[in-house]
N, C-alpha and C. Protein backbone atom coordinates (compact mmCIF):
# COMPACT_ATOMS: atom_id res chain seq x y z
N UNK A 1 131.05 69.97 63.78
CA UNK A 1 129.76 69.42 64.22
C UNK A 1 129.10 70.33 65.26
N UNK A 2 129.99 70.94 65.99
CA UNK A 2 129.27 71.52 67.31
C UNK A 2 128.68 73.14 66.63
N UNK A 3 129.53 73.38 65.72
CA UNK A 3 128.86 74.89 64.93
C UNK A 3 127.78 74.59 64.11
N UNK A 4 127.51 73.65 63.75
CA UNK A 4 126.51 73.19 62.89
C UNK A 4 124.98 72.84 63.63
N UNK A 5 125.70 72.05 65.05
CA UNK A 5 124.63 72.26 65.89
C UNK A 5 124.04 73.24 66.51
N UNK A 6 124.86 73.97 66.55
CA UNK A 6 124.58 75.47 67.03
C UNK A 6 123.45 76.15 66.35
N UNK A 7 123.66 76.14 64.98
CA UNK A 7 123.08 76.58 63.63
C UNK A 7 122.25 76.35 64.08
N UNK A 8 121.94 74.81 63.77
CA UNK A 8 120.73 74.10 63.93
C UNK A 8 119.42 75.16 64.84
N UNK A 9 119.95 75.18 66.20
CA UNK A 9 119.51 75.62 67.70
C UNK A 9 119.04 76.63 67.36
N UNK A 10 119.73 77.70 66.52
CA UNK A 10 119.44 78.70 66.64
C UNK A 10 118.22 79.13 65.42
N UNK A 11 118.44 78.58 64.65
CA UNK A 11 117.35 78.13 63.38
C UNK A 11 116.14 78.04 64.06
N UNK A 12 116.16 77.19 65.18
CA UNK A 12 114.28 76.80 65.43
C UNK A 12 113.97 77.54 66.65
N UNK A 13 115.17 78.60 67.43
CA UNK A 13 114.74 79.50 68.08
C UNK A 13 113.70 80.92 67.29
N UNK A 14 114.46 81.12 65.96
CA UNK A 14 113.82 81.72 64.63
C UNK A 14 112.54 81.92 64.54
N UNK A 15 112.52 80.15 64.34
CA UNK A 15 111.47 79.39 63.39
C UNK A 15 110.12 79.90 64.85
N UNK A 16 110.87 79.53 66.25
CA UNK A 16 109.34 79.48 67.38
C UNK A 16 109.78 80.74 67.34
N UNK A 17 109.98 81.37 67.43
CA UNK A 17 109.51 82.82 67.89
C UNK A 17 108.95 83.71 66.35
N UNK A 18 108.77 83.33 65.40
CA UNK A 18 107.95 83.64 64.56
C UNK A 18 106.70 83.32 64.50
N UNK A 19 106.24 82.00 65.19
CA UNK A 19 105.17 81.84 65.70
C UNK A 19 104.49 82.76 65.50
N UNK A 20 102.33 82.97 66.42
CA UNK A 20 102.12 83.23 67.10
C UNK A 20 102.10 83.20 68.22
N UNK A 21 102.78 84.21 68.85
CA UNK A 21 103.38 84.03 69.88
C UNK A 21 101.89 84.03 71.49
N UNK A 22 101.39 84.77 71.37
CA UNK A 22 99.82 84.53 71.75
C UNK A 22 98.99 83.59 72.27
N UNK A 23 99.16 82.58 71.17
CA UNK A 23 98.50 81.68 71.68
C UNK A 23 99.45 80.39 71.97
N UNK A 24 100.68 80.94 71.88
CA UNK A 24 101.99 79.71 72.34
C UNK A 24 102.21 79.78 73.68
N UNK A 25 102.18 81.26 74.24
CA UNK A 25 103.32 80.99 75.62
C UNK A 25 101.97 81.11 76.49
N UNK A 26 100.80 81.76 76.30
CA UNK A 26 100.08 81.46 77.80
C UNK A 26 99.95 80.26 78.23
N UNK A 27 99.37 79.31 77.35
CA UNK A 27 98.75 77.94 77.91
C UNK A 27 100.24 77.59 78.92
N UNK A 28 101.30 77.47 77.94
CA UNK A 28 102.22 77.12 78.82
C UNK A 28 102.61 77.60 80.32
N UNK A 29 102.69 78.52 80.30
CA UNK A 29 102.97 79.38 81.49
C UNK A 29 102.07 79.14 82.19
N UNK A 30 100.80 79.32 81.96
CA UNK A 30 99.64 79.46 83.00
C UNK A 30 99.54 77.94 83.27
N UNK A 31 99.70 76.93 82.91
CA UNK A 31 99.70 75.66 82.83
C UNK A 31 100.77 75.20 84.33
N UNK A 32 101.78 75.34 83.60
CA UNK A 32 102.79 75.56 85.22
C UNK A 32 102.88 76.50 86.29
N UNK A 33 101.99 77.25 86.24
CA UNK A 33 101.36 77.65 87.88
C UNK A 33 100.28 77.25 88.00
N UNK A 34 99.59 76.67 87.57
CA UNK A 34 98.26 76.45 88.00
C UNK A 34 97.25 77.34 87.38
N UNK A 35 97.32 78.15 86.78
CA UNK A 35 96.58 79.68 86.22
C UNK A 35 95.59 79.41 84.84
N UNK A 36 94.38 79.57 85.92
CA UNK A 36 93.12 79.03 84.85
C UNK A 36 92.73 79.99 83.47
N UNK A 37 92.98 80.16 82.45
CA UNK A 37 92.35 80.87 81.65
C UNK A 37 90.84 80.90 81.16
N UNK A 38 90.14 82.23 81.20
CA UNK A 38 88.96 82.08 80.49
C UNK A 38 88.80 81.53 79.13
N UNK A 39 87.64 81.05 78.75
CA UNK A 39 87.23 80.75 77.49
C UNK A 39 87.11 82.17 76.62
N UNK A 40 86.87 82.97 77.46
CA UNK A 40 86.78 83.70 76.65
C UNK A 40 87.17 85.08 77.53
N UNK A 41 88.29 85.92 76.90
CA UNK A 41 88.78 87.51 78.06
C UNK A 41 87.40 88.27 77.97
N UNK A 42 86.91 88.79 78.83
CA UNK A 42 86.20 89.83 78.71
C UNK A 42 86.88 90.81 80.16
N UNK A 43 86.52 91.88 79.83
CA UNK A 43 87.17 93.15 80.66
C UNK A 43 86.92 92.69 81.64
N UNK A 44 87.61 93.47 83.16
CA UNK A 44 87.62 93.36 84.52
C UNK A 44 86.93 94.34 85.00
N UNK A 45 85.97 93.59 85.98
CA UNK A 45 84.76 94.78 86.21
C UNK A 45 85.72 96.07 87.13
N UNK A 46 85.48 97.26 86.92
CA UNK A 46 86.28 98.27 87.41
C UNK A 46 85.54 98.58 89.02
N UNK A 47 86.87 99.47 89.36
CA UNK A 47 86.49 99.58 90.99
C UNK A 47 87.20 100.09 91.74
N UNK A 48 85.98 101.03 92.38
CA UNK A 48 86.94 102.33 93.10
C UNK A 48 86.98 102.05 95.14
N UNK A 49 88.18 102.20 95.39
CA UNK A 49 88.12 101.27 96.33
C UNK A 49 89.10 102.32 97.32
N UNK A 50 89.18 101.98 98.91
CA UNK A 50 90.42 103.02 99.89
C UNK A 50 91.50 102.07 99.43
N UNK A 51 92.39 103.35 99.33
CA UNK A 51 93.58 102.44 99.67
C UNK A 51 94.60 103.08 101.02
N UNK A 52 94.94 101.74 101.62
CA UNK A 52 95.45 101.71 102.71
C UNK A 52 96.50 103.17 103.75
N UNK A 53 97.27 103.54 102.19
CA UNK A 53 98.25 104.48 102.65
C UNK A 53 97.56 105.66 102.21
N UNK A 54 96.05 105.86 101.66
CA UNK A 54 95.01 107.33 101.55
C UNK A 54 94.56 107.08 100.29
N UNK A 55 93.80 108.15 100.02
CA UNK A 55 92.99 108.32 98.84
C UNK A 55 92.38 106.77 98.21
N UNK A 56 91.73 106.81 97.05
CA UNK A 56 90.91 105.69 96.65
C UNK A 56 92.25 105.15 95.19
N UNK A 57 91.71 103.96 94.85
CA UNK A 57 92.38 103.49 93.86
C UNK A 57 91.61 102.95 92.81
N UNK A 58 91.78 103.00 91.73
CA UNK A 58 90.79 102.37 90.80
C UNK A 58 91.27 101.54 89.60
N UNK A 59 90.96 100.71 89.33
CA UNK A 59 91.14 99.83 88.01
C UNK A 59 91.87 100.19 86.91
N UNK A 60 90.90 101.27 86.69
CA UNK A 60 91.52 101.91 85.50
C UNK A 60 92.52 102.98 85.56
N UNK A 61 93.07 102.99 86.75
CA UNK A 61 94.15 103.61 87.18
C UNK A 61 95.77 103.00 86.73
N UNK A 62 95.45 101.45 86.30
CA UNK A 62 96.59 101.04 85.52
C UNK A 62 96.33 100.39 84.38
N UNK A 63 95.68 101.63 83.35
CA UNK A 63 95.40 101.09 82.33
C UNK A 63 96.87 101.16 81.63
N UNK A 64 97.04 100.29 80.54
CA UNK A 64 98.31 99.64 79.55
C UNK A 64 98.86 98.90 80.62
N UNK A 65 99.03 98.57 81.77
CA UNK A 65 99.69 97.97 82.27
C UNK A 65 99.14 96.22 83.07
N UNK A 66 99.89 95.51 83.22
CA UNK A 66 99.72 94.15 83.25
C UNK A 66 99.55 94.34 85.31
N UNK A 67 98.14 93.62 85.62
CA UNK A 67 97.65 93.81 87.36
C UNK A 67 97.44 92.45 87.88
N UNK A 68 97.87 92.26 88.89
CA UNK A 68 97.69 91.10 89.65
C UNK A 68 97.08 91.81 90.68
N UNK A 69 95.54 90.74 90.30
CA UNK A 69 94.65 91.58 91.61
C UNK A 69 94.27 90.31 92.41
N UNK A 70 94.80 90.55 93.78
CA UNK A 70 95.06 89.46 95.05
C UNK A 70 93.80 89.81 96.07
N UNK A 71 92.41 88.73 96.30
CA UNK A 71 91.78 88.92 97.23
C UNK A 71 92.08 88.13 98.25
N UNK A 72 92.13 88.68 100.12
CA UNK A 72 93.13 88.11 100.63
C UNK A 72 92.53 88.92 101.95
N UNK A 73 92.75 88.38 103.44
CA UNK A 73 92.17 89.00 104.29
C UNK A 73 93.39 88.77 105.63
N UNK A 74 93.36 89.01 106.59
CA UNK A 74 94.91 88.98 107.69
C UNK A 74 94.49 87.46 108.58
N UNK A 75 93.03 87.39 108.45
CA UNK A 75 92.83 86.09 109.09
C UNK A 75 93.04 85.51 108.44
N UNK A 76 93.58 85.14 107.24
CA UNK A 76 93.44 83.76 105.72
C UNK A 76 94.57 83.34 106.00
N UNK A 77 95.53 82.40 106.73
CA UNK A 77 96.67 81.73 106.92
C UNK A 77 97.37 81.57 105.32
N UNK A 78 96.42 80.90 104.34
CA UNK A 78 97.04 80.99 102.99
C UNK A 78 97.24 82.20 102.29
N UNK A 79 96.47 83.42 102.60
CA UNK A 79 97.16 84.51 102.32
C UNK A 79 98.13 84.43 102.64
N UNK A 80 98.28 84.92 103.74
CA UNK A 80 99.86 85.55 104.48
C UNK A 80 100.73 84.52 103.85
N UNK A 81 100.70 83.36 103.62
CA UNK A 81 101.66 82.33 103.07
C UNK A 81 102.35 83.01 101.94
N UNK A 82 101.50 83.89 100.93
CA UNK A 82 101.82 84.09 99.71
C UNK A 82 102.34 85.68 99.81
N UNK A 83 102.20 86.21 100.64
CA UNK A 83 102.60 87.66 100.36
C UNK A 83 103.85 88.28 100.61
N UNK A 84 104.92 87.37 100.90
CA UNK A 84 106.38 87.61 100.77
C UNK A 84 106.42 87.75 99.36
N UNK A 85 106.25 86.57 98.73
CA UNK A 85 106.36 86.47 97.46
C UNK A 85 105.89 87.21 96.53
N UNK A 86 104.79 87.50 97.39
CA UNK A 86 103.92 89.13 96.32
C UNK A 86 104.71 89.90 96.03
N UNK A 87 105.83 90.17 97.49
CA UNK A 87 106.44 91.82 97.75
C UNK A 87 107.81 91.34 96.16
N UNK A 88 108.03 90.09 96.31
CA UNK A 88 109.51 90.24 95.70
C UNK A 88 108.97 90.08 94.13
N UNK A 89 108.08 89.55 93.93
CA UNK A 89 107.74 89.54 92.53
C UNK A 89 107.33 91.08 91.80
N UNK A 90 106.49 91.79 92.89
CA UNK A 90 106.41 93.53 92.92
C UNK A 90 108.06 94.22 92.48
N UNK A 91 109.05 93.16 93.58
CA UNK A 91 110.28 93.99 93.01
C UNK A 91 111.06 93.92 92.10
N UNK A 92 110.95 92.83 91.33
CA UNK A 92 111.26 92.38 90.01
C UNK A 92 110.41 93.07 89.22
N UNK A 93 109.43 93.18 89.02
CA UNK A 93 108.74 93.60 87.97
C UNK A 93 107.83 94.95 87.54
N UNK A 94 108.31 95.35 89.09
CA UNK A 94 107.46 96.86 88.48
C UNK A 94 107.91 97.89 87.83
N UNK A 95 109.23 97.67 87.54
CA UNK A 95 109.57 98.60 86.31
C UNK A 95 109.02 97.76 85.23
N UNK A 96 109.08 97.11 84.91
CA UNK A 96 108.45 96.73 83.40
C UNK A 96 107.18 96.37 83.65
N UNK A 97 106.21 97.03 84.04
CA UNK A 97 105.19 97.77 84.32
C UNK A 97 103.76 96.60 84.78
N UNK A 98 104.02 95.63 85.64
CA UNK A 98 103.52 94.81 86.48
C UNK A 98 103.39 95.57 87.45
N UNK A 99 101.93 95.32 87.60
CA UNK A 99 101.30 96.04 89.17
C UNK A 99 100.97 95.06 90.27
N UNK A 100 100.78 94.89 91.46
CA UNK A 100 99.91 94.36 91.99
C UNK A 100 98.71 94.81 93.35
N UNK A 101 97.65 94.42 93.05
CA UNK A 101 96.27 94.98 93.88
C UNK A 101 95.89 94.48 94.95
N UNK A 102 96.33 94.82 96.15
CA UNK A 102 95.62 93.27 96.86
C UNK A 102 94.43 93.63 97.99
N UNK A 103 93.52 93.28 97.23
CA UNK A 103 92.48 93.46 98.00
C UNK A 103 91.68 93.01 99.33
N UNK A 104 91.96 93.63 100.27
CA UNK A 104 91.45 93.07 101.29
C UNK A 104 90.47 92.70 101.90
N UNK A 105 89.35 91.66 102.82
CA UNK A 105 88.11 91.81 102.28
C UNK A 105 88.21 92.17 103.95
N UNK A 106 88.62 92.35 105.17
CA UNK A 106 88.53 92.16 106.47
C UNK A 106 87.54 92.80 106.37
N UNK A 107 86.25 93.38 107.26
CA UNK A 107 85.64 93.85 107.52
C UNK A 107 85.59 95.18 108.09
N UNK A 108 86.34 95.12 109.20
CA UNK A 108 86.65 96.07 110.58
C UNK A 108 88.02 96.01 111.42
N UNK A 109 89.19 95.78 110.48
CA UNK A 109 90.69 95.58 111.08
C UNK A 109 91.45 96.47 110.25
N UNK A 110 91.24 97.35 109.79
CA UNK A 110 91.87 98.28 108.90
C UNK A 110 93.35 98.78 109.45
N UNK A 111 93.41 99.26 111.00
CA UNK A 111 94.89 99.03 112.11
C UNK A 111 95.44 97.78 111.28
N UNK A 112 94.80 96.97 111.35
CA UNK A 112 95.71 95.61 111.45
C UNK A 112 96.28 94.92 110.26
N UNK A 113 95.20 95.51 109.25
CA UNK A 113 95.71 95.72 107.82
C UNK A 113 97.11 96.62 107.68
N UNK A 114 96.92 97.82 107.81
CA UNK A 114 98.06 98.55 107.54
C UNK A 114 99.24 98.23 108.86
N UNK A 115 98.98 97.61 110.21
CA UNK A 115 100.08 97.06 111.08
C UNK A 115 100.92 96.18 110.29
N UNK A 116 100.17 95.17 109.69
CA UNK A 116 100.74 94.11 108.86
C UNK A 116 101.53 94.27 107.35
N UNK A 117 101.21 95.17 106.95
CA UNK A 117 101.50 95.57 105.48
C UNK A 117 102.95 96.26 105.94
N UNK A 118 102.65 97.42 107.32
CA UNK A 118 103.90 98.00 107.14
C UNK A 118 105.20 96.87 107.88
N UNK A 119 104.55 95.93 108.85
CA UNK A 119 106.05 94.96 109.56
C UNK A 119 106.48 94.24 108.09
N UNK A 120 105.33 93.67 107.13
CA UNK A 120 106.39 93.21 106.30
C UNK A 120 106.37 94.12 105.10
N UNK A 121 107.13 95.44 105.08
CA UNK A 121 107.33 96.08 104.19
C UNK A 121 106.81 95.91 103.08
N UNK A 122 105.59 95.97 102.83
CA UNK A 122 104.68 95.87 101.37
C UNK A 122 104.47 97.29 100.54
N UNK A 123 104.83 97.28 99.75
CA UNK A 123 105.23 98.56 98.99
C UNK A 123 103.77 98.68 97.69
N UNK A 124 103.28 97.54 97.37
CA UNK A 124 102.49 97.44 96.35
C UNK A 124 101.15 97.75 96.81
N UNK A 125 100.42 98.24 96.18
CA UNK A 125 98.94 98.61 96.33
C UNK A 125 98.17 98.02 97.37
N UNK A 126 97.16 98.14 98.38
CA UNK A 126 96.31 97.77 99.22
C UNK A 126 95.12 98.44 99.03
N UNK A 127 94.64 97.54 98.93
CA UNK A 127 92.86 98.35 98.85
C UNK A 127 92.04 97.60 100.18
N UNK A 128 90.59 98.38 100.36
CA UNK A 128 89.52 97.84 101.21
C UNK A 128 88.74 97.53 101.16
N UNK A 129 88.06 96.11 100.75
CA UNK A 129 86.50 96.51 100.68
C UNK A 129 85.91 95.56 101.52
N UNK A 130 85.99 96.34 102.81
CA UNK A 130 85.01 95.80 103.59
C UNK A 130 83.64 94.94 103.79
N UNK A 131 83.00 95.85 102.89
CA UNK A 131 81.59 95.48 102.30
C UNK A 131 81.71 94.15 101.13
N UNK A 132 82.30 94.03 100.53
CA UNK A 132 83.02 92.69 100.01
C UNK A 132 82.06 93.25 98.64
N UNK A 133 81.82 94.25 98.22
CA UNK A 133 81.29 94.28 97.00
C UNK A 133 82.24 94.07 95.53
N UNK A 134 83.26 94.44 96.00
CA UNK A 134 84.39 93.79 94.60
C UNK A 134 84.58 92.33 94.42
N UNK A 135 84.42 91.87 95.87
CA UNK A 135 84.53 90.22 95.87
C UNK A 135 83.81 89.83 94.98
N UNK A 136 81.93 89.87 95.31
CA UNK A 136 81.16 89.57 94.48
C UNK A 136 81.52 89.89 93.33
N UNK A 137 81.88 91.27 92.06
CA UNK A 137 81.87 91.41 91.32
C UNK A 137 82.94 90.25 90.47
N UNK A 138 83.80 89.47 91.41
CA UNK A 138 84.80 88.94 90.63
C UNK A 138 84.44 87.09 91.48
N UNK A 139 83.11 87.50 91.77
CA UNK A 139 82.76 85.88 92.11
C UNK A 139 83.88 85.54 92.76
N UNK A 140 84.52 85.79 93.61
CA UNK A 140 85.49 85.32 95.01
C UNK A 140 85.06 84.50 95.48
N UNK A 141 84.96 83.02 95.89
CA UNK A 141 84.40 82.04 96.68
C UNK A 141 85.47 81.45 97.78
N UNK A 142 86.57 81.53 97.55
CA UNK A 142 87.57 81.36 98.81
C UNK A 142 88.74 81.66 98.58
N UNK A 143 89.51 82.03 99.41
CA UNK A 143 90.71 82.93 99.56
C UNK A 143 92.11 81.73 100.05
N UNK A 144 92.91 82.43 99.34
CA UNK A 144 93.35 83.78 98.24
C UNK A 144 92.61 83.12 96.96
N UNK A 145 92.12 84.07 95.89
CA UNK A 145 91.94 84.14 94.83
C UNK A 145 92.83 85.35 94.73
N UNK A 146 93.20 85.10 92.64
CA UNK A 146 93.85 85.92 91.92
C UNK A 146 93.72 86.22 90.82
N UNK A 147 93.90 87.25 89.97
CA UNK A 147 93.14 87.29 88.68
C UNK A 147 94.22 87.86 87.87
N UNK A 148 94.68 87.82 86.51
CA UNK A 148 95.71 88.20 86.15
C UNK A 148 95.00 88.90 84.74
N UNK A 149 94.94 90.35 84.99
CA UNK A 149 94.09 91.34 83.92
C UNK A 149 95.80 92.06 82.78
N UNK A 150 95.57 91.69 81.69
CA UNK A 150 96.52 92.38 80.96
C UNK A 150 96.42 93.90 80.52
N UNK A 151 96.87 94.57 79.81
CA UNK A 151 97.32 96.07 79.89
C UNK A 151 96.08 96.67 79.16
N UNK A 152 94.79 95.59 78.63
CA UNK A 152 93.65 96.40 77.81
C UNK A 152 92.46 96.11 78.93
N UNK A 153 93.01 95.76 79.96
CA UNK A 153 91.89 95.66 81.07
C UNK A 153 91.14 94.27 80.96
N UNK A 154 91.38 93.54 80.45
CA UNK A 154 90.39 91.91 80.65
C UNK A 154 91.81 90.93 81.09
N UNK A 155 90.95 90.55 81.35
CA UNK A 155 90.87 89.00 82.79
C UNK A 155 91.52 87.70 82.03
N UNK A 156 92.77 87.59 82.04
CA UNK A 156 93.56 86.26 80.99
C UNK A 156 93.60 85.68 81.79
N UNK A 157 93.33 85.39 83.23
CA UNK A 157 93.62 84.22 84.10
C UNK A 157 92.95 84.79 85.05
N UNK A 158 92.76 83.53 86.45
CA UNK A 158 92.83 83.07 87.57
C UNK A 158 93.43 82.33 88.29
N UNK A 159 93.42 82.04 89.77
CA UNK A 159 94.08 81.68 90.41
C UNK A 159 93.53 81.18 92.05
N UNK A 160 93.16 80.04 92.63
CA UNK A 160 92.25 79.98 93.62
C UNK A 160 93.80 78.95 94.34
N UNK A 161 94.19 80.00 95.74
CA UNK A 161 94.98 78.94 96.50
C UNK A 161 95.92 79.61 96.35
N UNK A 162 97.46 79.95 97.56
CA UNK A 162 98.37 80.20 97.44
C UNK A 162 99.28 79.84 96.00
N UNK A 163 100.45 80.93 95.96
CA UNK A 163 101.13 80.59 94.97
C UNK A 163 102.56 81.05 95.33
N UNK A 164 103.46 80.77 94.68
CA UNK A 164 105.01 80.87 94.70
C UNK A 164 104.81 82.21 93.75
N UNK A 165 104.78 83.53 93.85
CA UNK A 165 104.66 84.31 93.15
C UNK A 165 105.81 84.83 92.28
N UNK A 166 107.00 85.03 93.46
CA UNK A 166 108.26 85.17 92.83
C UNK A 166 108.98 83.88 91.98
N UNK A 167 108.33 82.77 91.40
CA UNK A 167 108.88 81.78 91.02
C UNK A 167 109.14 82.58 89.40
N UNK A 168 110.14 81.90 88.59
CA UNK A 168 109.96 82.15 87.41
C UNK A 168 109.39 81.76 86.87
N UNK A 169 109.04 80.74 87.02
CA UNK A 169 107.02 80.30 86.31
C UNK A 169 105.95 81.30 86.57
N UNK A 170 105.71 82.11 87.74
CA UNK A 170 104.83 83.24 87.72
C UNK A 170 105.53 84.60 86.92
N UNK A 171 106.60 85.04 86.82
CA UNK A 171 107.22 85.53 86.14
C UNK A 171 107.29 85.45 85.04
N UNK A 172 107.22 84.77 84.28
CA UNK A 172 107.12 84.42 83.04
C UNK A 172 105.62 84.61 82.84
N UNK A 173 104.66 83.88 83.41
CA UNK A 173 103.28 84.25 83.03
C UNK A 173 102.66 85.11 83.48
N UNK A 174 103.40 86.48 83.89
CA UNK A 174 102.48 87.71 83.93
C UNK A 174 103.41 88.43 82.25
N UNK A 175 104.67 88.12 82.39
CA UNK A 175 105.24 88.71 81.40
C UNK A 175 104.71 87.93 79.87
N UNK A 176 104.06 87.06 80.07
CA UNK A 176 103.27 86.50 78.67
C UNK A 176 102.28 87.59 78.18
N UNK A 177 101.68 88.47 79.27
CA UNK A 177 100.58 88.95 78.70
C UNK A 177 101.29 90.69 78.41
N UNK A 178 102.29 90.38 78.18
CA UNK A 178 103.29 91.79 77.65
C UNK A 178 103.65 92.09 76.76
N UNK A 179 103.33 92.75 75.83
CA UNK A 179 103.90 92.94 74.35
C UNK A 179 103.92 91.69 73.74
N UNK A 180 102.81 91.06 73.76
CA UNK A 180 102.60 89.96 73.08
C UNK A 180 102.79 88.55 73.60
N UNK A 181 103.95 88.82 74.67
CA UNK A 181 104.34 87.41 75.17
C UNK A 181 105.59 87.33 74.74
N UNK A 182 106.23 88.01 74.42
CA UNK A 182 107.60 87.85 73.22
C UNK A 182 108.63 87.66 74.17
N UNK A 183 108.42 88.26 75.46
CA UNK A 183 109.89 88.36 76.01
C UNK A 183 109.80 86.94 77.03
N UNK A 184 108.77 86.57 77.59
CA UNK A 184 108.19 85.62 78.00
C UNK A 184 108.57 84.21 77.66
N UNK A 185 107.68 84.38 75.77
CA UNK A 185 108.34 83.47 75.16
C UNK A 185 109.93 82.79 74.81
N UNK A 186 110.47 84.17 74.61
CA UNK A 186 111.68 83.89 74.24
C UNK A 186 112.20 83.34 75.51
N UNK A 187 112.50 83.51 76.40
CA UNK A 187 112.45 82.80 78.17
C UNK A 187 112.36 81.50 78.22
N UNK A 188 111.24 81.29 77.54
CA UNK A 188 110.99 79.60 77.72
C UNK A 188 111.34 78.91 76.89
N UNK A 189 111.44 79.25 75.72
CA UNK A 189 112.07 78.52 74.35
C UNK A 189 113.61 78.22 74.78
N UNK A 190 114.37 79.66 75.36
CA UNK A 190 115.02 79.42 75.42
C UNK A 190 115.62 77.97 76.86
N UNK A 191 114.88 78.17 77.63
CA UNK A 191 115.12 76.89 78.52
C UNK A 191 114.71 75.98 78.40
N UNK A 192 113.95 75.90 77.19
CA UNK A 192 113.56 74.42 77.15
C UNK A 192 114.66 74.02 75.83
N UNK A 193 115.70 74.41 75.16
CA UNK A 193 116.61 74.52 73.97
C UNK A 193 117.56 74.00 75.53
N UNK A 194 117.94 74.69 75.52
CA UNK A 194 118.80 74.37 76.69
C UNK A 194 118.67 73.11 77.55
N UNK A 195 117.81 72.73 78.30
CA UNK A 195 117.55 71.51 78.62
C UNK A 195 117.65 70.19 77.62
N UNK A 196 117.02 70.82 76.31
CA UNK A 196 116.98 69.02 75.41
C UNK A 196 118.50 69.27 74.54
N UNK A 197 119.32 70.49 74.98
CA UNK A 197 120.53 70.22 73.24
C UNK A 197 121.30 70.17 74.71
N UNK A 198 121.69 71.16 75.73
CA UNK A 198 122.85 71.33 76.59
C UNK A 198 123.35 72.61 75.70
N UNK A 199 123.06 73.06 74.66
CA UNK A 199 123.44 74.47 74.20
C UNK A 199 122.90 75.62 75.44
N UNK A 200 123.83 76.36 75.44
CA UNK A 200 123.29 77.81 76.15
C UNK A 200 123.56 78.88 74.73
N UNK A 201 122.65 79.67 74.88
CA UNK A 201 122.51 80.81 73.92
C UNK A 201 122.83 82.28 74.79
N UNK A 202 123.44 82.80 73.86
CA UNK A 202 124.31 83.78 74.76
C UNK A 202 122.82 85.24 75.41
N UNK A 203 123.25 85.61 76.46
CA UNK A 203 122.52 86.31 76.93
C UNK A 203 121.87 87.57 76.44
N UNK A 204 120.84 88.33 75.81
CA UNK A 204 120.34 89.58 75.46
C UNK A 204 121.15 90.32 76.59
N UNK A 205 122.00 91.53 75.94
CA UNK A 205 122.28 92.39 76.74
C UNK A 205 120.92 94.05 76.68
């Protein structure tokens, strides 16, 4: 009985991941963080911006790759809430080629920007725009906002309000917009198999 159930398990792991996988794992994912999807992706307006540790940074500087772009300022209490979590989700995932942008809008604290970035060891991108002209371009109305652009440059989500970044629910839904969602998917199928049988499926080495 228990090999048969097994069968079973593994049959409709098959069956969902033959899916489209696309339009299966975002809603979900983005659903359990909170992560608004457009009606419709259209590209992320591009933008050349300082970044903190020199030279400028630009948009299309991580093209194929999946960007979490964080607007966020040193006075925003709910920033700072979220940017531990920035750093560790940065360290999980930037080999498999998750970026993150975080744009700062301060005005005239640029010291205090990079004071702060370096006490809590932030390793991931910092940009400036003082002038808040990227804000506008991405309609920013209160902070933190977040935008989650996949590897062809458009905009599969948002995000208004702190977040648990390193959770595996955000983990999972940046990795949805990765090679399809496949590895993502398979992630969640597999814990949700697990939760309703009590089967565990042996680990991808």
């Amino acid at each position: 009985m228990k090999i048969q159930k097994r069968l079973k398990v593994l049959a409709l792991v098959l069956l969902l991941l033959m899916l489209p996988i696309q339009g299966m794992a975002n809603p979900l994912l983005f659903e359990r963080m909170g992560i608004v999807a457009p009606k419709e992706s259209k590209p992320a307006p591009e933008f050349s911006l300082k970044n903190i540790r020199g030279g400028t940074t630009q948009l299309s500087d991580f093209k194929g790759k999946i960007v979490l772009i964080n607007f966020w300022a040193t006075w925003c209490a709910a920033c700072i809430e979220e940017m531990a979590s920035m750093q560790n989700l940065y360290g999980s995932l930037q080999k498999q080629g998750v970026e993150i942008v975080a744009i700062s809008i301060d005005r005239w604290n640029e010291d205090r920007i990079i004071e702060y970035a370096d006490k809590n060891k932030l390793s991931f991108h910092i940009l400036r725009d003082p002038d808040q002209i990227v804000r506008k371009q991405y309609y920013v109305m209160g902070l933190p906002t977040s935008y989650l652009i996949d590897g062809e440059g458009k905009i599969r989500g948002y995000a208004s309000g702190a977040r648990s970044w390193d959770s595996s629910a955000s983990q999972n839904a940046l990795l949805s917009l990765k090679d399809g969602g496949a590895l993502a998917a398979a992630g969640l199928i597999t814990e949700k198999l697990t939760m309703h049988t009590g089967v565990h499926l042996p680990a991808k080495n």
